[in-house]
PDB file of N, CA and C in Angstrom:
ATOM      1  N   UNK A   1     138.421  47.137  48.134  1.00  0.00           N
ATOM      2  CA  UNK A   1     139.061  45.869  48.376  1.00  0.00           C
ATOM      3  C   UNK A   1     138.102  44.859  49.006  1.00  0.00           C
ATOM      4  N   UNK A   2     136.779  45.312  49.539  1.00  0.00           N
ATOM      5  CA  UNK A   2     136.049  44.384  50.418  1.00  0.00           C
ATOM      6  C   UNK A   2     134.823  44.119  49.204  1.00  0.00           C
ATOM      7  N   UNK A   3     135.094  44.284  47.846  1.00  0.00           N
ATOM      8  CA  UNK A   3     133.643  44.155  46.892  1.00  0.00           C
ATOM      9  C   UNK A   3     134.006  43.458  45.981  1.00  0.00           C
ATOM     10  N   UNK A   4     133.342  42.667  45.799  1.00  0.00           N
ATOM     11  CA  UNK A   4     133.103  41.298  44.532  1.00  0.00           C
ATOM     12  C   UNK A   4     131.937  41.747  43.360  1.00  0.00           C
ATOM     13  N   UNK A   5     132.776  41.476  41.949  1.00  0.00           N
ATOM     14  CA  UNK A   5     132.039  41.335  41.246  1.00  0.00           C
ATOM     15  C   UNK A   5     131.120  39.604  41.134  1.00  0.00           C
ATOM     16  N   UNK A   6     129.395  40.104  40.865  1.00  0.00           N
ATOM     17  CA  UNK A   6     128.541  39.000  41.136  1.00  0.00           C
ATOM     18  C   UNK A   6     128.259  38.166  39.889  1.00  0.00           C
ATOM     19  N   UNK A   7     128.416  39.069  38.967  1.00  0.00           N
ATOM     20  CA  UNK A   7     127.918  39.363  37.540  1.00  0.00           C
ATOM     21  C   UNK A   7     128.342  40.389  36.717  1.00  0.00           C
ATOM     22  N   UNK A   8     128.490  40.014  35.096  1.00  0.00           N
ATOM     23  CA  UNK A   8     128.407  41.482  34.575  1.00  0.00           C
ATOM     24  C   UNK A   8     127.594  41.530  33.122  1.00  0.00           C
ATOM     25  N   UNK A   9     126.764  42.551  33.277  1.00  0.00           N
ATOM     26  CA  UNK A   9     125.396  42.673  32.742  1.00  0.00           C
ATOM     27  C   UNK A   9     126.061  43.450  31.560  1.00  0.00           C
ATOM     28  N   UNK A  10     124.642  43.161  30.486  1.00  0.00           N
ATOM     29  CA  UNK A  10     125.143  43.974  29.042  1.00  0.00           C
ATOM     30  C   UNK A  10     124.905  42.971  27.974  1.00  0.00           C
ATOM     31  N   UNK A  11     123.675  43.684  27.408  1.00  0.00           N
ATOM     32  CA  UNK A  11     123.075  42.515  25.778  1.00  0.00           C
ATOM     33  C   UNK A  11     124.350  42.177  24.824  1.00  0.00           C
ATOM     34  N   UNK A  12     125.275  43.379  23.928  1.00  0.00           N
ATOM     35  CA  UNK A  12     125.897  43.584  22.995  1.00  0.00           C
ATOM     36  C   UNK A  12     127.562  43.504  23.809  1.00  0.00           C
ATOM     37  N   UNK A  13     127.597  44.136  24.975  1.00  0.00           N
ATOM     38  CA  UNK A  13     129.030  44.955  25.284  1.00  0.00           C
ATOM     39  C   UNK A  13     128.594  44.576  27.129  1.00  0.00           C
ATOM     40  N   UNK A  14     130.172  45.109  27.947  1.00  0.00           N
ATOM     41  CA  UNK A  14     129.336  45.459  28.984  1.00  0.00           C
ATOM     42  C   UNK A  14     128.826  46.467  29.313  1.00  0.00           C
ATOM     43  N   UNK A  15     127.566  46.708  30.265  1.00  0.00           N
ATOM     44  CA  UNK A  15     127.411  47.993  30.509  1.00  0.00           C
ATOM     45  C   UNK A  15     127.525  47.920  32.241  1.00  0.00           C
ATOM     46  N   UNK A  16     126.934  47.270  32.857  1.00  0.00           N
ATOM     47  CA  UNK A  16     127.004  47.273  34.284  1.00  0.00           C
ATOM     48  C   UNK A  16     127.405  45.975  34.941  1.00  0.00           C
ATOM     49  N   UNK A  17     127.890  45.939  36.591  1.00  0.00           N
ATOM     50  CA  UNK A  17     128.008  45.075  37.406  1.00  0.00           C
ATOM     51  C   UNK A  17     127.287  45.126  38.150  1.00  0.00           C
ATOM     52  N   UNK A  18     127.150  43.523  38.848  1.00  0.00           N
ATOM     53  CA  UNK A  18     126.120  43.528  39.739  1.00  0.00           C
ATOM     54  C   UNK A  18     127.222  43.500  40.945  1.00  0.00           C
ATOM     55  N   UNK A  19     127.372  44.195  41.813  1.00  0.00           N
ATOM     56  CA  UNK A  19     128.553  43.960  43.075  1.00  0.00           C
ATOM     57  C   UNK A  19     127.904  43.958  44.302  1.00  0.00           C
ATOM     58  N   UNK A  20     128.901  43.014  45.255  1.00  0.00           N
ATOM     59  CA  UNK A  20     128.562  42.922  46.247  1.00  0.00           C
ATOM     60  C   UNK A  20     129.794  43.156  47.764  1.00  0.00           C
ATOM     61  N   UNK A  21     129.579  43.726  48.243  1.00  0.00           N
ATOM     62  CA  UNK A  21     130.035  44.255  49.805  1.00  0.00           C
ATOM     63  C   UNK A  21     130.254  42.885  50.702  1.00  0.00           C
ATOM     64  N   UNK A  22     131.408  42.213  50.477  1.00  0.00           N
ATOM     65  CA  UNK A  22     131.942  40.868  51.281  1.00  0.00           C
ATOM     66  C   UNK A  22     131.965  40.915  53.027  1.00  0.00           C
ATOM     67  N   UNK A  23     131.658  42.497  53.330  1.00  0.00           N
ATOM     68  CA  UNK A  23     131.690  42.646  54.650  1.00  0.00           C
ATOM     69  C   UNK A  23     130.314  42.843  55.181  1.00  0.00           C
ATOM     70  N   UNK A  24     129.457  43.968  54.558  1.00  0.00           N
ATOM     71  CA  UNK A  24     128.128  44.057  55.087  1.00  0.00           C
ATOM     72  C   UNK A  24     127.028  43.265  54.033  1.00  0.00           C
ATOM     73  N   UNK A  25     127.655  42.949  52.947  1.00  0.00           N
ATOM     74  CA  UNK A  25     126.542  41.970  52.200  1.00  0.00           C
ATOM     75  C   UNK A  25     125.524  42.568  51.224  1.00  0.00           C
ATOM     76  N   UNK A  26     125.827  44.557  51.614  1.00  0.00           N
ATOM     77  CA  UNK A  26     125.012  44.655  50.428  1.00  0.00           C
ATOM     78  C   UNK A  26     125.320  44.884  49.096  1.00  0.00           C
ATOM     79  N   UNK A  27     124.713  44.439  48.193  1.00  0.00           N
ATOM     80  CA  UNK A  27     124.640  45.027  46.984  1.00  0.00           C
ATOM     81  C   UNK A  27     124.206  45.810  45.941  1.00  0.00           C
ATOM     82  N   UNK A  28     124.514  46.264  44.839  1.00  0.00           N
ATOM     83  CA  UNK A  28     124.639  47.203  44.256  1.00  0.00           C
ATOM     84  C   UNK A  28     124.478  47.051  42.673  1.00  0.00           C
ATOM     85  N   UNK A  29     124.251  48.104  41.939  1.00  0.00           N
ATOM     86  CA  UNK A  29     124.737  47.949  40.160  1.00  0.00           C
ATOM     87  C   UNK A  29     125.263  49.140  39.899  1.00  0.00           C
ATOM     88  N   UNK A  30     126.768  48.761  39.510  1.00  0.00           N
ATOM     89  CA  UNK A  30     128.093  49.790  38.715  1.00  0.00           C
ATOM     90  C   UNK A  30     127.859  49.594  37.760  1.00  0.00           C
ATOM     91  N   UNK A  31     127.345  51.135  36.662  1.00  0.00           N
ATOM     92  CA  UNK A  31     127.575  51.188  35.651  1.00  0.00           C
ATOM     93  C   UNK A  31     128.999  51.064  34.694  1.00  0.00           C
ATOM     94  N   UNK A  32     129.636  50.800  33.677  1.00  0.00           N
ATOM     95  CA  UNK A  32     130.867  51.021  33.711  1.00  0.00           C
ATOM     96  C   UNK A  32     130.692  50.394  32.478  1.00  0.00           C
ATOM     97  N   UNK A  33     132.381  50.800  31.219  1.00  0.00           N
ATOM     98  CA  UNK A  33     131.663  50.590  29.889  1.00  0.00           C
ATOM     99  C   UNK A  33     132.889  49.551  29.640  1.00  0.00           C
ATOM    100  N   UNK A  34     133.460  48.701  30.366  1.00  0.00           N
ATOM    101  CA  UNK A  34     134.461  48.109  30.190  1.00  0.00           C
ATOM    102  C   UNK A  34     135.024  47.332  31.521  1.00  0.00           C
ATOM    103  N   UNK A  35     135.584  45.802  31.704  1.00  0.00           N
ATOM    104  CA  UNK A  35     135.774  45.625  32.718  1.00  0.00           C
ATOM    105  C   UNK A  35     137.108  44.977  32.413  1.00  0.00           C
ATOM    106  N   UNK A  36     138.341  44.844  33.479  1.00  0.00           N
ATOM    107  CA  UNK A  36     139.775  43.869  33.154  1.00  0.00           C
ATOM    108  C   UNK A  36     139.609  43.304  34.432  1.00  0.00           C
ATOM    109  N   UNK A  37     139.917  41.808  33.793  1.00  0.00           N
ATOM    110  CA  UNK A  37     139.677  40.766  34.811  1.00  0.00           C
ATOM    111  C   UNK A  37     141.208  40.721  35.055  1.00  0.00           C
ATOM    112  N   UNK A  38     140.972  40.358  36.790  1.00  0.00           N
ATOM    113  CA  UNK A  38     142.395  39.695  37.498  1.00  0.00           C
ATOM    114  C   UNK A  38     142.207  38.729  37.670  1.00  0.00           C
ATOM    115  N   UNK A  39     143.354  37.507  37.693  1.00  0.00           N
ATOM    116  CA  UNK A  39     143.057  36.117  37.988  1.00  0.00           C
ATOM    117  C   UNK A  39     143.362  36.046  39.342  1.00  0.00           C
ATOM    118  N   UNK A  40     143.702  36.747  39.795  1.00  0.00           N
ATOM    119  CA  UNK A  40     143.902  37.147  41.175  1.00  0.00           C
ATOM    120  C   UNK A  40     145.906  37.455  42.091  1.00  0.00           C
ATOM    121  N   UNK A  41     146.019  37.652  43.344  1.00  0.00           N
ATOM    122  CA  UNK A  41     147.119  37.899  43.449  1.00  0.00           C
ATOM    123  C   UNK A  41     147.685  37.463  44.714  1.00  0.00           C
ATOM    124  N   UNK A  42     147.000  36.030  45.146  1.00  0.00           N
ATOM    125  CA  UNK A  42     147.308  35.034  46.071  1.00  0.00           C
ATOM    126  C   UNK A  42     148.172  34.335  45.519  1.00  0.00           C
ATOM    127  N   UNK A  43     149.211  34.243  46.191  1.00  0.00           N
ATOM    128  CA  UNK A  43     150.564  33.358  46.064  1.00  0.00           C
ATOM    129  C   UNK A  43     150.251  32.057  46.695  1.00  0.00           C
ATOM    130  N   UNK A  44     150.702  30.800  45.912  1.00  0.00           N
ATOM    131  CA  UNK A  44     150.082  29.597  45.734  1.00  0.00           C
ATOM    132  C   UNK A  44     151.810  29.112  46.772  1.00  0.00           C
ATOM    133  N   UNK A  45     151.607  29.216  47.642  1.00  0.00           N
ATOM    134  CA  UNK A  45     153.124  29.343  48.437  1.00  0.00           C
ATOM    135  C   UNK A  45     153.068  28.035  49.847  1.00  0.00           C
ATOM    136  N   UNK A  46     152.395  27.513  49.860  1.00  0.00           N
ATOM    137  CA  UNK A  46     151.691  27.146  51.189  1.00  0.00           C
ATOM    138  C   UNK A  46     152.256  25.696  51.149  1.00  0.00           C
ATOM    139  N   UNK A  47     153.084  25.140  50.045  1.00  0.00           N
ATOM    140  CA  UNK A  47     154.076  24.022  50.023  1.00  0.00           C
ATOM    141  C   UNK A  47     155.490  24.260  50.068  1.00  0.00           C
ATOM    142  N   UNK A  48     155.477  25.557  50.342  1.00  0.00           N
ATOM    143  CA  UNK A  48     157.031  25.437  50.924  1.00  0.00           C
ATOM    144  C   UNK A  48     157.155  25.995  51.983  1.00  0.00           C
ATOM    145  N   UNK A  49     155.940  26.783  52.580  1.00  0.00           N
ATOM    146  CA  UNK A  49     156.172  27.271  53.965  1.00  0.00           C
ATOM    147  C   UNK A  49     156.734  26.780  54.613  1.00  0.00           C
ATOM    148  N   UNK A  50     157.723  26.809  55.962  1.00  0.00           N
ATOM    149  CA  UNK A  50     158.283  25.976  56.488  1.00  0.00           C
ATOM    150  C   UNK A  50     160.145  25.589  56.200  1.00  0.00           C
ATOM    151  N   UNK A  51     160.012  25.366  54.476  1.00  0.00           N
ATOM    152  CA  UNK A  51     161.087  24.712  53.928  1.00  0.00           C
ATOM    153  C   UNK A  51     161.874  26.493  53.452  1.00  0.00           C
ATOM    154  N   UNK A  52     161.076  27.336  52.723  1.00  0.00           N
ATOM    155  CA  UNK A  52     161.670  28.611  52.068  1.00  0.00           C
ATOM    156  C   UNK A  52     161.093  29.781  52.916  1.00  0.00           C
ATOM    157  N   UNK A  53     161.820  30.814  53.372  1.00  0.00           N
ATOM    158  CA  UNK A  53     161.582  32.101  53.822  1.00  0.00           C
ATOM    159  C   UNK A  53     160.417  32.653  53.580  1.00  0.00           C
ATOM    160  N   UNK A  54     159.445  33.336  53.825  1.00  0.00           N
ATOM    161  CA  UNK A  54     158.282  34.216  52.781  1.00  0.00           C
ATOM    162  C   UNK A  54     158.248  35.201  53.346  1.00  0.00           C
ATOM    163  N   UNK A  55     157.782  36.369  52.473  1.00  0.00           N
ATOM    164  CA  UNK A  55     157.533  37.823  53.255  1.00  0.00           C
ATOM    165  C   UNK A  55     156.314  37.758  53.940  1.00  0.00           C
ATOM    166  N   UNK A  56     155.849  38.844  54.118  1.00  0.00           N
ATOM    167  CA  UNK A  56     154.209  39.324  54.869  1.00  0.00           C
ATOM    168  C   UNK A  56     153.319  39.145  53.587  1.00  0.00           C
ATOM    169  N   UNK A  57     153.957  39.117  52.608  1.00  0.00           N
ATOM    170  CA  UNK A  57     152.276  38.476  51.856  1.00  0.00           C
ATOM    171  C   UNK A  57     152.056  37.110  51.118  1.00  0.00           C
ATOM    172  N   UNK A  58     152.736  36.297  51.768  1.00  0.00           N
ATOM    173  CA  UNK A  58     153.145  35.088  51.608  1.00  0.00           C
ATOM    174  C   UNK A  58     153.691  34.643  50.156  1.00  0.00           C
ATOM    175  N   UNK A  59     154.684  35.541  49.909  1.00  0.00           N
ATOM    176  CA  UNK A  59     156.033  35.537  48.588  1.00  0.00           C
ATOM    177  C   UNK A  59     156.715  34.765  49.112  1.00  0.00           C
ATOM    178  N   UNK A  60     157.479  34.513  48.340  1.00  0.00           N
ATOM    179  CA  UNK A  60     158.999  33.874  48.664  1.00  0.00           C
ATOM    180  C   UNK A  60     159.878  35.152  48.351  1.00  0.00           C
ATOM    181  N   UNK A  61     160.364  34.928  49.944  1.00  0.00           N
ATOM    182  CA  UNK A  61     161.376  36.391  50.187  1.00  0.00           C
ATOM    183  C   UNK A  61     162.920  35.980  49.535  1.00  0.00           C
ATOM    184  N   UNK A  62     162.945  37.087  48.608  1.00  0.00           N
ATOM    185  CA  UNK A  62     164.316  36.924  47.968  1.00  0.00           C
ATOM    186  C   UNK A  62     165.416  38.027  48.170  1.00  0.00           C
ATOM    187  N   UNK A  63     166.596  38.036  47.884  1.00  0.00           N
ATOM    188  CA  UNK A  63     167.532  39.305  47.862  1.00  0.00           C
ATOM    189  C   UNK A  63     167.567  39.820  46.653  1.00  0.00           C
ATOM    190  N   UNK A  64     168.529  40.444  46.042  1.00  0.00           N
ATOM    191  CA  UNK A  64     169.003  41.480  45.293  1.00  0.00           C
ATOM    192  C   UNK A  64     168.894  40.456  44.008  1.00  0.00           C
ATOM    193  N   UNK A  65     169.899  39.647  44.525  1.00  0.00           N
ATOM    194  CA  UNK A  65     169.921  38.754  43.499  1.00  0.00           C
ATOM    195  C   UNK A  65     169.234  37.492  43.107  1.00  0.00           C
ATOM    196  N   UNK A  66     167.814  37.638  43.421  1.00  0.00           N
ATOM    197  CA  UNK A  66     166.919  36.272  43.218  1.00  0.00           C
ATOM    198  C   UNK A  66     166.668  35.195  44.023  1.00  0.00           C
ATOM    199  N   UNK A  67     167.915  34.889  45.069  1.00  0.00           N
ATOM    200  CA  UNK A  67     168.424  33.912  45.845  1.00  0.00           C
ATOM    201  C   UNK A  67     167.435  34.153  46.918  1.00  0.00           C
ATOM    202  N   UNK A  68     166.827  32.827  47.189  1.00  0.00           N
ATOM    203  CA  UNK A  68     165.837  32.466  48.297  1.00  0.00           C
ATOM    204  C   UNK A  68     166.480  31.949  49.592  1.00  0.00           C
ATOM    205  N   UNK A  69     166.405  31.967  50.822  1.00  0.00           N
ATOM    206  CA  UNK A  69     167.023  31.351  52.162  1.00  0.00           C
ATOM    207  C   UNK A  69     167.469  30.434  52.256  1.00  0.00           C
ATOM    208  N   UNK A  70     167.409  29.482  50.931  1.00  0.00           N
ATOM    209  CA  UNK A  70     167.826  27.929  50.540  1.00  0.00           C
ATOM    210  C   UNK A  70     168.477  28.075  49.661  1.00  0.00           C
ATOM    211  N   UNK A  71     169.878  27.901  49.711  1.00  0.00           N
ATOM    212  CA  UNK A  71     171.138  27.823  48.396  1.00  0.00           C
ATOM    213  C   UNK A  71     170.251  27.117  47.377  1.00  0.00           C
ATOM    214  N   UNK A  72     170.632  27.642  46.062  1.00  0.00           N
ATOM    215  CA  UNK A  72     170.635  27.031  45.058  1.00  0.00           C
ATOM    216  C   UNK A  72     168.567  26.764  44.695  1.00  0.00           C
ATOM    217  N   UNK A  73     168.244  27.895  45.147  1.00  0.00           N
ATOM    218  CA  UNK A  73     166.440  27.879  45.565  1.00  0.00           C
ATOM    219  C   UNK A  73     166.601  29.248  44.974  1.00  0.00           C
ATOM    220  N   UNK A  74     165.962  29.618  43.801  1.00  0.00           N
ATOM    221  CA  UNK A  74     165.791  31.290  43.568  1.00  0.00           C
ATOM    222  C   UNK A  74     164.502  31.548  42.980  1.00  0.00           C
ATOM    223  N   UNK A  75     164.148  33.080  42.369  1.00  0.00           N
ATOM    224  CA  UNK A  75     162.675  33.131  42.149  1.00  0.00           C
ATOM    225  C   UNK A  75     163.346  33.888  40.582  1.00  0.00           C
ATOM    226  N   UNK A  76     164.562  33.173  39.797  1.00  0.00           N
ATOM    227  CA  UNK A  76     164.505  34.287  38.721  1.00  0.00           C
ATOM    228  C   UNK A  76     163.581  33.828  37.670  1.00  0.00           C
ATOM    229  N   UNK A  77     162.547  34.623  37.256  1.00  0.00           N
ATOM    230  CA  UNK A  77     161.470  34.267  36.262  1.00  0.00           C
ATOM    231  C   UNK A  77     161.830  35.495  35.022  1.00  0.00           C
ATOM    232  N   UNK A  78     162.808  35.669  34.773  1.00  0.00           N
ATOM    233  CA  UNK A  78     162.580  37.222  33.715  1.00  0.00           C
ATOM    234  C   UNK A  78     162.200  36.299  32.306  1.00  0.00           C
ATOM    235  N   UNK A  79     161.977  35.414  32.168  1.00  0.00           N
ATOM    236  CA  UNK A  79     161.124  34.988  30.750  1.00  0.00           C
ATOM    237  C   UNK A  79     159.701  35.478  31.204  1.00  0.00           C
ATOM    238  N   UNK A  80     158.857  34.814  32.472  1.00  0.00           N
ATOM    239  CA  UNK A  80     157.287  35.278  32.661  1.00  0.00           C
ATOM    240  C   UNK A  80     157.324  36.571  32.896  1.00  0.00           C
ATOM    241  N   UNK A  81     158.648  37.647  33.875  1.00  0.00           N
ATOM    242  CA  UNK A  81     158.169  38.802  33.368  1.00  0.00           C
ATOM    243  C   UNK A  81     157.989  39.377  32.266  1.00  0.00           C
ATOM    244  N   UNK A  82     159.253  39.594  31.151  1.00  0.00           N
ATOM    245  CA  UNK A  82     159.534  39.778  29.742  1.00  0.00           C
ATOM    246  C   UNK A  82     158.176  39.810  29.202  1.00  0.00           C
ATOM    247  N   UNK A  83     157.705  38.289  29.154  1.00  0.00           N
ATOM    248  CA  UNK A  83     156.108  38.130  28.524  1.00  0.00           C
ATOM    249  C   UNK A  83     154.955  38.865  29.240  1.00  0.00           C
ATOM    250  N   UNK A  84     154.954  38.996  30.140  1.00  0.00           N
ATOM    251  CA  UNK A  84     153.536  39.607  31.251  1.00  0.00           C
ATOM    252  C   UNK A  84     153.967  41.293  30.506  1.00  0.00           C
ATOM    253  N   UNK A  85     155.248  41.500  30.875  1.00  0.00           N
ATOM    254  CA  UNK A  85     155.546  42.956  30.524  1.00  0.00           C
ATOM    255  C   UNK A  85     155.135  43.818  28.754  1.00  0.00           C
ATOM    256  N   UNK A  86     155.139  42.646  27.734  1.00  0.00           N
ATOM    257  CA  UNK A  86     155.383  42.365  26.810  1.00  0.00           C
ATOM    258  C   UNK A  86     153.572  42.213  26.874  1.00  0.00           C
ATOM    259  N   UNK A  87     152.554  41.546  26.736  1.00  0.00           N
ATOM    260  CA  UNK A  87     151.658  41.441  26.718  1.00  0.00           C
ATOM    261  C   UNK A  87     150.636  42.507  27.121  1.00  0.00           C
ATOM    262  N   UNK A  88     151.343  43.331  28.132  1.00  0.00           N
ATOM    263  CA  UNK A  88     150.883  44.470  28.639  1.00  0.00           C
ATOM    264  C   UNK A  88     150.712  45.519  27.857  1.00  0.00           C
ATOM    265  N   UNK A  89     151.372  45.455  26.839  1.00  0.00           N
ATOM    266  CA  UNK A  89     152.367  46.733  26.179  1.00  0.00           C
ATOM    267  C   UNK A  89     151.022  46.073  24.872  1.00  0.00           C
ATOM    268  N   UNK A  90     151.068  45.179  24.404  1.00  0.00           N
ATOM    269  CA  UNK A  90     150.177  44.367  23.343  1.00  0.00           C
ATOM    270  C   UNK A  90     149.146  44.820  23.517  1.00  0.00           C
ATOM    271  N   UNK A  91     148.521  44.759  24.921  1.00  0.00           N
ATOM    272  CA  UNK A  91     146.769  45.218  24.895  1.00  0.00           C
ATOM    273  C   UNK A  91     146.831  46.356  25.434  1.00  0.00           C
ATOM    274  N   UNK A  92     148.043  47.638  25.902  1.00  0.00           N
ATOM    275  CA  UNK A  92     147.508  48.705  25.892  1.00  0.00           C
ATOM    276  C   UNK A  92     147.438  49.178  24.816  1.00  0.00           C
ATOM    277  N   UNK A  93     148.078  49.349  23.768  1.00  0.00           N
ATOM    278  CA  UNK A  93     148.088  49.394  22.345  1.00  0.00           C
ATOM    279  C   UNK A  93     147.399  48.732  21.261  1.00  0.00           C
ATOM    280  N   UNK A  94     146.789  48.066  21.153  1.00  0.00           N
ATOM    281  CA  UNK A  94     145.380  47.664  20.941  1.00  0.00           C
ATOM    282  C   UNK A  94     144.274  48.785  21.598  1.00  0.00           C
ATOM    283  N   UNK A  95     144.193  48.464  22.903  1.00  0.00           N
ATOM    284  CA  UNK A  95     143.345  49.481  23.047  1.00  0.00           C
ATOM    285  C   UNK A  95     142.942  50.691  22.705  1.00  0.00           C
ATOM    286  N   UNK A  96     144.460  51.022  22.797  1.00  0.00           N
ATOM    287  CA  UNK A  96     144.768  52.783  21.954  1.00  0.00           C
ATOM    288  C   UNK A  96     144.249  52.623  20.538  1.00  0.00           C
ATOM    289  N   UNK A  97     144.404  51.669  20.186  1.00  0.00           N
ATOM    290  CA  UNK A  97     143.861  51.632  18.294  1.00  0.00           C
ATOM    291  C   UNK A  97     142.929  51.458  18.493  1.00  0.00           C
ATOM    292  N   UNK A  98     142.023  50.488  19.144  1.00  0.00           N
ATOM    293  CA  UNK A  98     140.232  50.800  18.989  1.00  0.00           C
ATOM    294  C   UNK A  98     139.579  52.138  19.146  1.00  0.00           C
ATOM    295  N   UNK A  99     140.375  52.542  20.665  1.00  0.00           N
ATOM    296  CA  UNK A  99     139.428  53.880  20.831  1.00  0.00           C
ATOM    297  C   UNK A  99     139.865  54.917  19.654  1.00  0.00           C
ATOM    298  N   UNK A 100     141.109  55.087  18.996  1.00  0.00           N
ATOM    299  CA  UNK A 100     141.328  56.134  17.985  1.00  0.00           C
ATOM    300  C   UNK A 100     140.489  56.106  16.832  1.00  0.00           C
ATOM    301  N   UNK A 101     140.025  54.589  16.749  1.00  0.00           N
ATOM    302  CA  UNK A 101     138.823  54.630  15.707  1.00  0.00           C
ATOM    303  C   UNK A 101     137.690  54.953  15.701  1.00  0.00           C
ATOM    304  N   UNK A 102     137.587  54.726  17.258  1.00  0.00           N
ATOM    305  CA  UNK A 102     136.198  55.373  17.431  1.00  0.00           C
ATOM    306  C   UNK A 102     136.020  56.753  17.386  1.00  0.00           C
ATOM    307  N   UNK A 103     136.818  57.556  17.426  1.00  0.00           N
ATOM    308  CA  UNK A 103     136.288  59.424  17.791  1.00  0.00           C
ATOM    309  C   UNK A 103     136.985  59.832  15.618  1.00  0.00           C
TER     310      UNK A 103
END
């Protein structure tokens, strides 16, 4: 959790990272034959602080039923899950078909 990718090395494909240690600063090269990027998993929340509830990782804290600390304020997104869930399912299966071609 404390290491950043710097770079990622590889003529054709990838083959390695260049990483670095955000706490002691040093760095390193991870071999590795494949990388999945995160866009990350900071909640962009910091305009309603104040106005809506948030948990400990700065969510918007909801109940059972979607409903946020402010009537008529909820977090139901099941279209972006559906799709995220749905997209997931797309490139693990893809994946499964490349590598079956390969062996």
């Amino acid at each position: 959790m404390d290491t950043v990718v710097d770079s990622v090395e590889g003529a054709e494909k990838v083959e390695s990272l260049a990483i670095r240690n955000t706490k002691t600063g040093a760095a390193a090269s991870l071999d590795v034959a494949g990388l999945f990027v995160s866009i990350g998993t900071e909640p962009q929340t910091a305009f309603v602080r104040g106005f809506l509830e948030l948990n400990e990782w700065e969510q918007v804290k909801v109940d059972l039923n979607m409903a946020s600390s402010v009537p008529g304020v909820s977090d139901a997104c099941p279209k972006q899950i559906a799709t995220a869930v749905g997209t997931g399912v797309h490139a693990a299966l893809s994946v499964q078909e490349y590598l079956s071609r390969l062996t």
